[in-house]
Protein backbone atom coordinates (compact mmCIF):
# COMPACT_ATOMS: atom_id res chain seq x y z
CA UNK A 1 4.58 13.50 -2.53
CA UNK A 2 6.76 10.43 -2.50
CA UNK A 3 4.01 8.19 -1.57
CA UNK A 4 1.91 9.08 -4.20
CA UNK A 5 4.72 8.81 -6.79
CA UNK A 6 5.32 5.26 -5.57
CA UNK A 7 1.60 4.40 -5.26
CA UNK A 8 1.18 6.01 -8.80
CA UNK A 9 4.10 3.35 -9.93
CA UNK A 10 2.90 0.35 -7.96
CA UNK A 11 -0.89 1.09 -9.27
CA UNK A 12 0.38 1.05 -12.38
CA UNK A 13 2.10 -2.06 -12.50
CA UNK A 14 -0.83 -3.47 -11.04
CA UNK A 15 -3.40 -2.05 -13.06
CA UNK A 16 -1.47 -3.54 -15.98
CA UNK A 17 -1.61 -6.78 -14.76
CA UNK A 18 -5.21 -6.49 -13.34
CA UNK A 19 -6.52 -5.40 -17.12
CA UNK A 20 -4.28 -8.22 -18.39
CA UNK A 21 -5.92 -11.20 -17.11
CA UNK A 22 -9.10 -9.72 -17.99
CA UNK A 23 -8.33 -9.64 -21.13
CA UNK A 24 -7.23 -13.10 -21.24
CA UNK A 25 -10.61 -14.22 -20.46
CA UNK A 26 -9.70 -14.51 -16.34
CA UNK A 27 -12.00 -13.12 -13.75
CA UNK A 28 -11.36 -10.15 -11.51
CA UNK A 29 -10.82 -12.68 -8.44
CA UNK A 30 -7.84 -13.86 -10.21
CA UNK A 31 -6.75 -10.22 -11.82
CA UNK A 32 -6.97 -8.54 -8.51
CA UNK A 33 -4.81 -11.02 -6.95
CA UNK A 34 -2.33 -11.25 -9.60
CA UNK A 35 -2.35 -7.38 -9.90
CA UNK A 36 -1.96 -6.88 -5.97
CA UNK A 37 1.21 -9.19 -5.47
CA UNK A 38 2.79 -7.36 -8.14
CA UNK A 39 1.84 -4.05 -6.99
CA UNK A 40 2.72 -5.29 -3.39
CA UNK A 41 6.55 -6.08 -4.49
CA UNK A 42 6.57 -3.21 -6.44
CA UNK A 43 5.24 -0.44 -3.60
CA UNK A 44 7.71 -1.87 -1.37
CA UNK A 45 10.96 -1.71 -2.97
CA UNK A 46 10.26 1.83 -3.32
CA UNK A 47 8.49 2.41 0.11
CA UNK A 48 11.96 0.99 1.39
CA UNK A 49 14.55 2.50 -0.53
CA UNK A 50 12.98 6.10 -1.20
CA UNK A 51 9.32 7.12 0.03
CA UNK A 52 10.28 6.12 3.69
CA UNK A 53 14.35 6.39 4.32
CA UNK A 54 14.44 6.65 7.46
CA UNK A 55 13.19 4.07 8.83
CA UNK A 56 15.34 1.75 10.99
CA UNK A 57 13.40 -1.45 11.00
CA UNK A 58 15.00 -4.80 9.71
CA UNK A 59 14.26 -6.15 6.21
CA UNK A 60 12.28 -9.56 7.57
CA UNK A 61 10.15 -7.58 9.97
CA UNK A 62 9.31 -4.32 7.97
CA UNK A 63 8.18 -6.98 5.05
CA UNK A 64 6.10 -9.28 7.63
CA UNK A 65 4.63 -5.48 8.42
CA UNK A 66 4.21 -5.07 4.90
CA UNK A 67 2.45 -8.55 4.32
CA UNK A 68 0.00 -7.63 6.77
CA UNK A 69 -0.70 -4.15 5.21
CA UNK A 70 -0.97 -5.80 1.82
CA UNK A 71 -3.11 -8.50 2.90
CA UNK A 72 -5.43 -5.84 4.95
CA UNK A 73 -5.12 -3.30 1.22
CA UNK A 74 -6.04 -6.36 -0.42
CA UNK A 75 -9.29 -7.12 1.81
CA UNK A 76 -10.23 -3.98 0.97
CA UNK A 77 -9.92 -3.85 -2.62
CA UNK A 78 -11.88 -6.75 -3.16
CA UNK A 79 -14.63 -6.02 -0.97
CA UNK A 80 -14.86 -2.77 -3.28
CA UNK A 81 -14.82 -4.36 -6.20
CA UNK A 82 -18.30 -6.83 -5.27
CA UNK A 83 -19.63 -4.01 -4.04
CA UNK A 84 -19.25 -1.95 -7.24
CA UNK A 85 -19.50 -5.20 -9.73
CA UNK A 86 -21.96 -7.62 -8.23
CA UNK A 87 -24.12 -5.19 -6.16
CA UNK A 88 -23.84 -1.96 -7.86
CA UNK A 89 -23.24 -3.33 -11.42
CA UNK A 90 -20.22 -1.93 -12.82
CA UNK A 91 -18.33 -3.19 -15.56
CA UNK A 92 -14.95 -4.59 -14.09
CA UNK A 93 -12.56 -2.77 -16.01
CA UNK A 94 -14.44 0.49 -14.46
CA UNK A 95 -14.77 -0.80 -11.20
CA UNK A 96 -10.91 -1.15 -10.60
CA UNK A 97 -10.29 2.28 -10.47
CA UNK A 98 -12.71 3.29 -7.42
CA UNK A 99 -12.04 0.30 -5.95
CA UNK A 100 -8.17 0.83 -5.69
CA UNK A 101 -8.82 4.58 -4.13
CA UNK A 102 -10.94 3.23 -1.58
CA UNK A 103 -8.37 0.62 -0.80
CA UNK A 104 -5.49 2.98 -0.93
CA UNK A 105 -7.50 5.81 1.21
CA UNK A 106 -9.04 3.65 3.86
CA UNK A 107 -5.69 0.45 4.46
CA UNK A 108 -2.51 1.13 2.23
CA UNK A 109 -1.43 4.27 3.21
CA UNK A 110 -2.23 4.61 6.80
CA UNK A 111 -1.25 1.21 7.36
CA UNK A 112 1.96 1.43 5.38
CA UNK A 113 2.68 4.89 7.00
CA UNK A 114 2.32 4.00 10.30
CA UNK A 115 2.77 0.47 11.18
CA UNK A 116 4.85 -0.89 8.32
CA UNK A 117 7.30 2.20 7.47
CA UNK A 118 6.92 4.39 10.77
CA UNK A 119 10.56 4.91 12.18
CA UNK A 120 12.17 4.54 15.74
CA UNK A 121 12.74 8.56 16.32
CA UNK A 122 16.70 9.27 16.96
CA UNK A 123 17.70 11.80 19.15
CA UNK A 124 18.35 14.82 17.29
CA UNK A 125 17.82 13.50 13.78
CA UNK A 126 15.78 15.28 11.33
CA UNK A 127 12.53 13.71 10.51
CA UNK A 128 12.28 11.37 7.42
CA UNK A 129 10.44 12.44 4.11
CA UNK A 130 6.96 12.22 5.28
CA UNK A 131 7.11 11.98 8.65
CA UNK A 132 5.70 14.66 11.11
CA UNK A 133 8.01 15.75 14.04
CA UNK A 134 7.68 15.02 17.33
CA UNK A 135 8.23 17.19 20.80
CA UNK A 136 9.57 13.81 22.09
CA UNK A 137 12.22 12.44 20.26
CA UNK A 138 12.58 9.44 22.61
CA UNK A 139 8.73 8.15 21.62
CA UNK A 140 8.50 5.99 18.60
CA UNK A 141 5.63 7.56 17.11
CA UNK A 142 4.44 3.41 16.45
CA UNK A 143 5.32 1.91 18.43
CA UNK A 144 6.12 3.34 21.74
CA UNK A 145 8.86 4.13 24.35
């Protein structure tokens, strides 16, 4: 539920930004990009602070994990969008919505769920929002032992 609140608020910001620049005559090259780095700052001051609490991971390296899932989201998105405005001819204002599910389905969640906001388990503490249990508290469920 949190995740999709914060994905709903980071789209948003993003989308703005996105139909912006279109609307200022720029491409969608240019509005993805802008839209993404906003979206990106966005998601992850909320990822941080309230989607994902419980995770243990310094600032610096859980945003370095968070560049990397942003630039992989981002790969993804833009892919989508030639695929549904140069190949399958969609206007670009339309393509932006499928395009941003497909990126969110297939990289920004798993990615960000996982690898950027996954948390070291602690013996006997209660899971995090969003995170699944484990029989083995001593395995991080991410990274390892």
């Amino acid at each position: 539920m949190r995740a999709g609140v914060s994905s709903g608020i980071a789209t948003a910001v993003d989308g703005v930004a996105y139909q912006g620049v279109l609307l200022l005559g720029g491409g969608y090259g240019t509005a993805s990009a802008l839209g993404a780095v906003l979206g990106a700052i966005t998601n992850f001051t909320i990822n941080r602070n309230w989607t994902f609490p419980g995770s243990k991971r310094g600032l610096v390296l859980q945003w370095l994990r968070y560049v990397v899932a942003s630039t992989a989201t981002y790969a993804v998105l833009r892919l989508s969008l030639y695929v549904l405005i140069e190949l399958v001819g969609l206007d670009e204002h339309v393509a932006w919505v499928p395009a941003k599910l497909v990126a969110w389905a297939l990289a920004s969640y798993p990615i960000q769920r996982f690898f950027v906001f996954g948390r070291r388990a602690v013996p006997g503490a209660p899971p995090a929002a969003g995170h699944a249990d484990s029989t083995d508290s001593r395995r991080d469920p991410v990274v390892g032992p």
